[in-house]
Protein backbone atom coordinates (compact mmCIF):
# COMPACT_ATOMS: atom_id res chain seq x y z
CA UNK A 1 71.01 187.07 117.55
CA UNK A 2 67.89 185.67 115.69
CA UNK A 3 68.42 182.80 113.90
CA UNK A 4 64.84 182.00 112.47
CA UNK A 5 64.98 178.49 113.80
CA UNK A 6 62.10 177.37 115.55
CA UNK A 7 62.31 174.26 117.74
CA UNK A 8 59.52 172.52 119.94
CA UNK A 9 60.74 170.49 123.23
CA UNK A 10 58.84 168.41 124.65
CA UNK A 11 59.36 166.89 128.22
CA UNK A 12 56.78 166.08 131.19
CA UNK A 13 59.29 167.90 133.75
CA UNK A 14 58.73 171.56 133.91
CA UNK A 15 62.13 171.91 135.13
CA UNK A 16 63.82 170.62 131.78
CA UNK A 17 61.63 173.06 129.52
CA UNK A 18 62.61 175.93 131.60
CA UNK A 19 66.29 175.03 131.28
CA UNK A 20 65.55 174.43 127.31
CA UNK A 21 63.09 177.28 127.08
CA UNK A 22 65.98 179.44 128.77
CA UNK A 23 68.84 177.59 126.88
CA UNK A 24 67.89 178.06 123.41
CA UNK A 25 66.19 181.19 123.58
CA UNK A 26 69.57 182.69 124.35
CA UNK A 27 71.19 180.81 121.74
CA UNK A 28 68.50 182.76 119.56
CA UNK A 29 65.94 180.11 118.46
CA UNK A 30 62.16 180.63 118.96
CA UNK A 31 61.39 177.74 121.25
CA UNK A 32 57.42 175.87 122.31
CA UNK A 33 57.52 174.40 124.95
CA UNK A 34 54.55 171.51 126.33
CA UNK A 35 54.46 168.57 128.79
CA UNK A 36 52.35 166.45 126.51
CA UNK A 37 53.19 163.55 124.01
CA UNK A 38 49.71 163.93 122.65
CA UNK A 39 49.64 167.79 122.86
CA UNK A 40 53.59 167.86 121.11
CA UNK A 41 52.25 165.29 118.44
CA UNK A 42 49.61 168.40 117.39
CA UNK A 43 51.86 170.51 117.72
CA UNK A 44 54.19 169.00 115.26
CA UNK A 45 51.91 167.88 112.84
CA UNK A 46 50.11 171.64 112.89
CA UNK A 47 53.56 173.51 112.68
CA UNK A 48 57.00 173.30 111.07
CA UNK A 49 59.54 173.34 113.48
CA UNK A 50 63.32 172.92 112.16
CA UNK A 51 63.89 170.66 115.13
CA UNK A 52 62.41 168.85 117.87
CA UNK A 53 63.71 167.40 121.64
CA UNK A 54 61.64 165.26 123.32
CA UNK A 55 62.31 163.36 126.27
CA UNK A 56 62.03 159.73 126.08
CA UNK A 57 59.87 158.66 129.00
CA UNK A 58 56.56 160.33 129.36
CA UNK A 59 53.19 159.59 130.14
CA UNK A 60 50.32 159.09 127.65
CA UNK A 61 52.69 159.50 124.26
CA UNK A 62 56.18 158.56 124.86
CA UNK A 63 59.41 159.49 122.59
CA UNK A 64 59.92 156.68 120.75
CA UNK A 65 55.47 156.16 120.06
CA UNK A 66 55.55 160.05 119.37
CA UNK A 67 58.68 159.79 116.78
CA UNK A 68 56.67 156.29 115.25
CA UNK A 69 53.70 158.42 114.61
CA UNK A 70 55.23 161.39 113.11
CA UNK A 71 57.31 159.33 110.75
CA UNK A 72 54.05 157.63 110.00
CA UNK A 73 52.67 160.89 107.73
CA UNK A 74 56.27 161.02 106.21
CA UNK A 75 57.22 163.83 108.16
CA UNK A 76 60.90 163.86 108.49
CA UNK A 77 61.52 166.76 110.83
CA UNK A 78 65.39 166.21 113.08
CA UNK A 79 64.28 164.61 116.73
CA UNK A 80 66.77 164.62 119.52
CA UNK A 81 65.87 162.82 122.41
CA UNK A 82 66.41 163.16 126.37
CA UNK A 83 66.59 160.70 128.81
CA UNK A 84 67.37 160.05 132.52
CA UNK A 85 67.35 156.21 132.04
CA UNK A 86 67.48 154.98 128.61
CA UNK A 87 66.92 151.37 128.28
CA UNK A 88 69.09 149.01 125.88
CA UNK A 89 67.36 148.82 122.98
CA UNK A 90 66.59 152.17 123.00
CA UNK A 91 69.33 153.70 120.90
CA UNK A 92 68.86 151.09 118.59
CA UNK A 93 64.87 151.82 117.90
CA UNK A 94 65.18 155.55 118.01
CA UNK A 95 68.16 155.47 114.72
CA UNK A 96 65.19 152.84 113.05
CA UNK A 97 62.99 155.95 113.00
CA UNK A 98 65.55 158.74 112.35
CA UNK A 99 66.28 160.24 115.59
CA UNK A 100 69.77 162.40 115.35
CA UNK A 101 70.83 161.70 119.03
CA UNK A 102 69.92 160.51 122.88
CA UNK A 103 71.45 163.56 125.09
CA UNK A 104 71.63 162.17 128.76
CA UNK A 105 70.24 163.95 131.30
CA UNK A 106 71.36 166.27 132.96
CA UNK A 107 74.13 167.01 129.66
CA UNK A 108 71.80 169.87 128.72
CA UNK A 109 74.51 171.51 127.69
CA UNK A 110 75.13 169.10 124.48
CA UNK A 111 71.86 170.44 123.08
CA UNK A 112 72.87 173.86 121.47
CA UNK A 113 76.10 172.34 119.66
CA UNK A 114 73.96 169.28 117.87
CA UNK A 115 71.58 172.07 116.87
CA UNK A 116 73.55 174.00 115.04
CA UNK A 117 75.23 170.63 113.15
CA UNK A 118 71.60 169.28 112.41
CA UNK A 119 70.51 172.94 110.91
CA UNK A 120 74.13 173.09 109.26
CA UNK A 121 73.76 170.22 107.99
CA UNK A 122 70.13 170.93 106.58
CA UNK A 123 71.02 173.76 104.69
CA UNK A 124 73.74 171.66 103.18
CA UNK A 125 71.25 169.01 102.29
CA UNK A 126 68.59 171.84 100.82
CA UNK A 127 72.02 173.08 98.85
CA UNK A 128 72.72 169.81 97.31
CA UNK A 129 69.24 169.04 96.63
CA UNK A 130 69.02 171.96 94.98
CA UNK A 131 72.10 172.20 92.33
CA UNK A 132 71.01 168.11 91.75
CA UNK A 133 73.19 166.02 94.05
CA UNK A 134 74.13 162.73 93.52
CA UNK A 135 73.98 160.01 96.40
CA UNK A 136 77.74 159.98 96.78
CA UNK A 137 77.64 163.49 97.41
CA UNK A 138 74.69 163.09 99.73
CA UNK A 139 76.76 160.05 101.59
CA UNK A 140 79.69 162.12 101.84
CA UNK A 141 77.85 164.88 103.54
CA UNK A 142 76.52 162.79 106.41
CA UNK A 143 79.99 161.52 106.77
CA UNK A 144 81.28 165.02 107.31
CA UNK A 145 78.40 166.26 109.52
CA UNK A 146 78.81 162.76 111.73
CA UNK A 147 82.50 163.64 112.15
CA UNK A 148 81.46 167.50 113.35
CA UNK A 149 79.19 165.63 115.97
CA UNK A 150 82.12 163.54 117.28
């Protein structure tokens, strides 16, 4: 079960990108895979990726720099992050620069379901967009796909 969705994960453990890697490549997406900030920051600004996961805390590039940068060339690609420990403030900084959601670890699990609301609710988007949407309808949208998430 293809679904032509191609998402890039990002995470210094090699243990959570296998579990990913495995995860959503059953689920049918075509999934890259690196333990870099730096080297996922390429990747995303070389590629288009429908989605991408990265885990918070990393060496070198972390989440929330990484997500700051990418926003930075007004690319507005979906990011969902991981973490093990987030820190207050956090949550708060990451919906500042558009993330979708924090998935604690180890609630791997979580990751397929938001997936499919943040593609569903792309296509709806690209839809509305399309046919010449208003804002209300555009509001009204996000207030549907926020209730799917809950």
């Amino acid at each position: 079960m293809k679904n032509h969705s191609k998402i890039l994960v990002i995470d210094d453990e090699e243990e959570i990108l296998s579990i990913l890697r495995h995860m959503l490549t059953k689920e049918g997406y075509e999934v890259e895979a690196t333990k870099s900030g730096p080297e996922g920051y390429a990747l995303v600004m070389q590629n288009k990726y429908t989605a991408v996961i990265c885990d918070l805390s990393m060496p070198e590039l972390d989440g929330l720099s990484l997500i700051r940068l990418v926003r930075g060339s007004h690319n507005l690609i979906p990011f969902v992050f991981l973490s093990g420990h987030a820190q207050e403030g956090h949550e708060r900084e990451m919906i500042n620069f558009g993330a979708h959601q924090l998935v604690q670890k180890p609630h791997l699990d979580r990751i397929p379901k938001i997936l499919r609301l943040l593609i569903s609710a792309d296509h709806e988007f690209s839809a509305l967009a399309e046919k010449g949407g208003d804002s209300m309808e555009f509001i009204e949208l996000l207030n549907d796909v926020e209730k799917k998430k809950n």
